[in-house]
C-alpha atoms as a PDB file:
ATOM      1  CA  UNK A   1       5.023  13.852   8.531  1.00  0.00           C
ATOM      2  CA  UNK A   2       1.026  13.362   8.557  1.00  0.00           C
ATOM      3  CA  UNK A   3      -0.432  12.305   5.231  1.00  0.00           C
ATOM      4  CA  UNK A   4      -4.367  12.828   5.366  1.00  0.00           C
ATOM      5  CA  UNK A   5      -4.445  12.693   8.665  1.00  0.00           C
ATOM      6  CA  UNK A   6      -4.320   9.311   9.110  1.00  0.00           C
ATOM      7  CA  UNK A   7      -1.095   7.994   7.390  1.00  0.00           C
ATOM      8  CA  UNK A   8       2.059   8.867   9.296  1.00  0.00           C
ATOM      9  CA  UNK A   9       5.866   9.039   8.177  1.00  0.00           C
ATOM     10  CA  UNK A  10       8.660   8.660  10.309  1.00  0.00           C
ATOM     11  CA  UNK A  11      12.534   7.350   9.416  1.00  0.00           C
ATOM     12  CA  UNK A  12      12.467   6.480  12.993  1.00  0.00           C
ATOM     13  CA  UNK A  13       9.548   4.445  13.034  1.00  0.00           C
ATOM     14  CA  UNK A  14       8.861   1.163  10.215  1.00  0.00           C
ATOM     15  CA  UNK A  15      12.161   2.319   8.460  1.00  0.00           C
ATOM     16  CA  UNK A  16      10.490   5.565   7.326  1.00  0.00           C
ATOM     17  CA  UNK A  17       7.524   3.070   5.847  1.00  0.00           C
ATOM     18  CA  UNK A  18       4.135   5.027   5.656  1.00  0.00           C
ATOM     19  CA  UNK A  19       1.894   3.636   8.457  1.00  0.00           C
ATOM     20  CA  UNK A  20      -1.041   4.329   9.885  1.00  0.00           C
ATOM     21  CA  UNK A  21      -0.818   7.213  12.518  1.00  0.00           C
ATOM     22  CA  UNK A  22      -0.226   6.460  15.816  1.00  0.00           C
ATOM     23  CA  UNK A  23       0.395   2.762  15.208  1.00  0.00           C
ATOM     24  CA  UNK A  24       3.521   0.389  13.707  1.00  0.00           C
ATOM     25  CA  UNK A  25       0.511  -1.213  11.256  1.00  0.00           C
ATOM     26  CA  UNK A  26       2.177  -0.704   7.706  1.00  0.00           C
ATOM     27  CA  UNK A  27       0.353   0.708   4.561  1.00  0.00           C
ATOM     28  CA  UNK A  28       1.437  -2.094   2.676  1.00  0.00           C
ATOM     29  CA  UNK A  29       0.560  -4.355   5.416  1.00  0.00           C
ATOM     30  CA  UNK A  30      -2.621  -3.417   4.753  1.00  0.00           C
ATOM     31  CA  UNK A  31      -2.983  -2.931   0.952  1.00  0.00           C
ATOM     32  CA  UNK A  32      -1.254  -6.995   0.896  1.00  0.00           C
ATOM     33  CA  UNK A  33      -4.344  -7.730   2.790  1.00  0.00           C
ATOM     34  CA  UNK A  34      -6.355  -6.460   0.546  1.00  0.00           C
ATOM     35  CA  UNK A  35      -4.944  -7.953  -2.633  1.00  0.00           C
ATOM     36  CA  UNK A  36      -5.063 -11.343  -0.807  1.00  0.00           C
ATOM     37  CA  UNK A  37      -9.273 -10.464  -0.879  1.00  0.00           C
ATOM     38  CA  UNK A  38      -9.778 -10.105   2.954  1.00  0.00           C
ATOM     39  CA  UNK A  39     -12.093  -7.759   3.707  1.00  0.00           C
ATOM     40  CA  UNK A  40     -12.282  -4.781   5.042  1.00  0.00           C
ATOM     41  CA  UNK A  41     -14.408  -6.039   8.393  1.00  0.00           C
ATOM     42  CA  UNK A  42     -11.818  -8.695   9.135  1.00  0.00           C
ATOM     43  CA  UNK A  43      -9.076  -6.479   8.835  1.00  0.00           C
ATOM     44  CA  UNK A  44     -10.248  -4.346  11.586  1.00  0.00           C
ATOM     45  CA  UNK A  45     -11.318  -7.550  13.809  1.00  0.00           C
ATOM     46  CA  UNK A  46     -10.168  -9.265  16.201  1.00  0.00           C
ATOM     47  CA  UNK A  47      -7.895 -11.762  13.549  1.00  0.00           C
ATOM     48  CA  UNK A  48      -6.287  -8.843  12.082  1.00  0.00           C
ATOM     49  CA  UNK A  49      -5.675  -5.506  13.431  1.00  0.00           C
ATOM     50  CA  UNK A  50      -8.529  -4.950  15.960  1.00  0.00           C
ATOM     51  CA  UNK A  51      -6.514  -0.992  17.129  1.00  0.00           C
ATOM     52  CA  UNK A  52      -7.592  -0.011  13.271  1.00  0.00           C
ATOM     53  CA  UNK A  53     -11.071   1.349  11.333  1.00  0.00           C
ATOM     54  CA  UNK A  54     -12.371   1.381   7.968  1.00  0.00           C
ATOM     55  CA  UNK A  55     -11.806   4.818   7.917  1.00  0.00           C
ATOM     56  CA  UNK A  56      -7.664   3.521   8.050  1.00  0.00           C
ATOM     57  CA  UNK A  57      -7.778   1.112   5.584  1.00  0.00           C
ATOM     58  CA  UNK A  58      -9.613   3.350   3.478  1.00  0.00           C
ATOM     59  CA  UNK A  59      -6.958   5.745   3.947  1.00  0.00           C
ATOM     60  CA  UNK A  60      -4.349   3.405   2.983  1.00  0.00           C
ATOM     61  CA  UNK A  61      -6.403   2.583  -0.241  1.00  0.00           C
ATOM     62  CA  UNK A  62      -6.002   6.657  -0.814  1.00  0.00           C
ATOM     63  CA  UNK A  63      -2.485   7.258   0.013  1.00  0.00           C
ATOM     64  CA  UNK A  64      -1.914   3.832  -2.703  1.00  0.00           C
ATOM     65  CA  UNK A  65      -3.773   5.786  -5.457  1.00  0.00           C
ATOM     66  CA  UNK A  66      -2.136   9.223  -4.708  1.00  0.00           C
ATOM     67  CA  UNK A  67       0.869   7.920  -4.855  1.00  0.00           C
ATOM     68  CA  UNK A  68       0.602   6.613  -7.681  1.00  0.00           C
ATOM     69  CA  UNK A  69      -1.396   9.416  -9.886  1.00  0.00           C
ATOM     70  CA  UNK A  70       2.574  10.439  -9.512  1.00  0.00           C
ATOM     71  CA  UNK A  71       4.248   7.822 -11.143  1.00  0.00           C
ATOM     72  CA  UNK A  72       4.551   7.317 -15.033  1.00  0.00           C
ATOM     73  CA  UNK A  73       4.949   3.510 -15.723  1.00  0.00           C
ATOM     74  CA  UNK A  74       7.068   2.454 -18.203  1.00  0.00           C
ATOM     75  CA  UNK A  75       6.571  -1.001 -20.153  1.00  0.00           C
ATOM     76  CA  UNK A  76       9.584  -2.720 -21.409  1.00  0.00           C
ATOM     77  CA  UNK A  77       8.882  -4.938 -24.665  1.00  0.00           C
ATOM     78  CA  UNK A  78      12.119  -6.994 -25.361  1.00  0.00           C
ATOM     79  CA  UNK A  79      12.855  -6.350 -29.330  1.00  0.00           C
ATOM     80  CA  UNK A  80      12.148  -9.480 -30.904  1.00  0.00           C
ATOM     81  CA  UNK A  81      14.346 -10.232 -33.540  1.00  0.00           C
ATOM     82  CA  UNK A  82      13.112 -10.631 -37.524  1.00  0.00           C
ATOM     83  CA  UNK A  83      15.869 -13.407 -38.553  1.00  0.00           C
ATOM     84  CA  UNK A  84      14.564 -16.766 -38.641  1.00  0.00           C
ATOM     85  CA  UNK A  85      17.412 -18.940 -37.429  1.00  0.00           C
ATOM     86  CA  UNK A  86      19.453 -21.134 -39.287  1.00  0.00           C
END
């Protein structure tokens, strides 16, 4: 299946992990990148993944936030109890 054109999904390929069409390069591979602050240009160079464009991470960057204008997120605040103890 072909998410915007550039993310792919395949249970053959990545264990059904979206990637980046045509390649084994990861979404998350590349969103982990980009919470560790590397930037986009040395993504796509040489150090990175040189077979890749801005246009791809950018992609990857959309297909996060879509994804997630899906979920609900639910907080969990333990109960904190009112008894002072003895």
């Amino acid at each position: 299946m072909k998410i915007a054109e550039r993310i792919e999904v395949d249970p053959n390929i990545c264990h059904g992990k979206p990637r980046i069409a045509g390649t084994r390069i990861m979404v998350e591979q590349v969103l982990d990148l980009l919470a560790a602050g590397i930037s986009i240009a040395e993504i796509t160079s040489e150090e990175y993944f040189p077979d890749i464009s801005k246009e791809d991470v950018l992609a990857c960057i959309a297909f996060a936030n879509k994804f997630l204008k899906g979920e609900e997120i639910h907080v969990y605040e333990p109960e904190v109890s009112s008894q002072t103890p003895a």
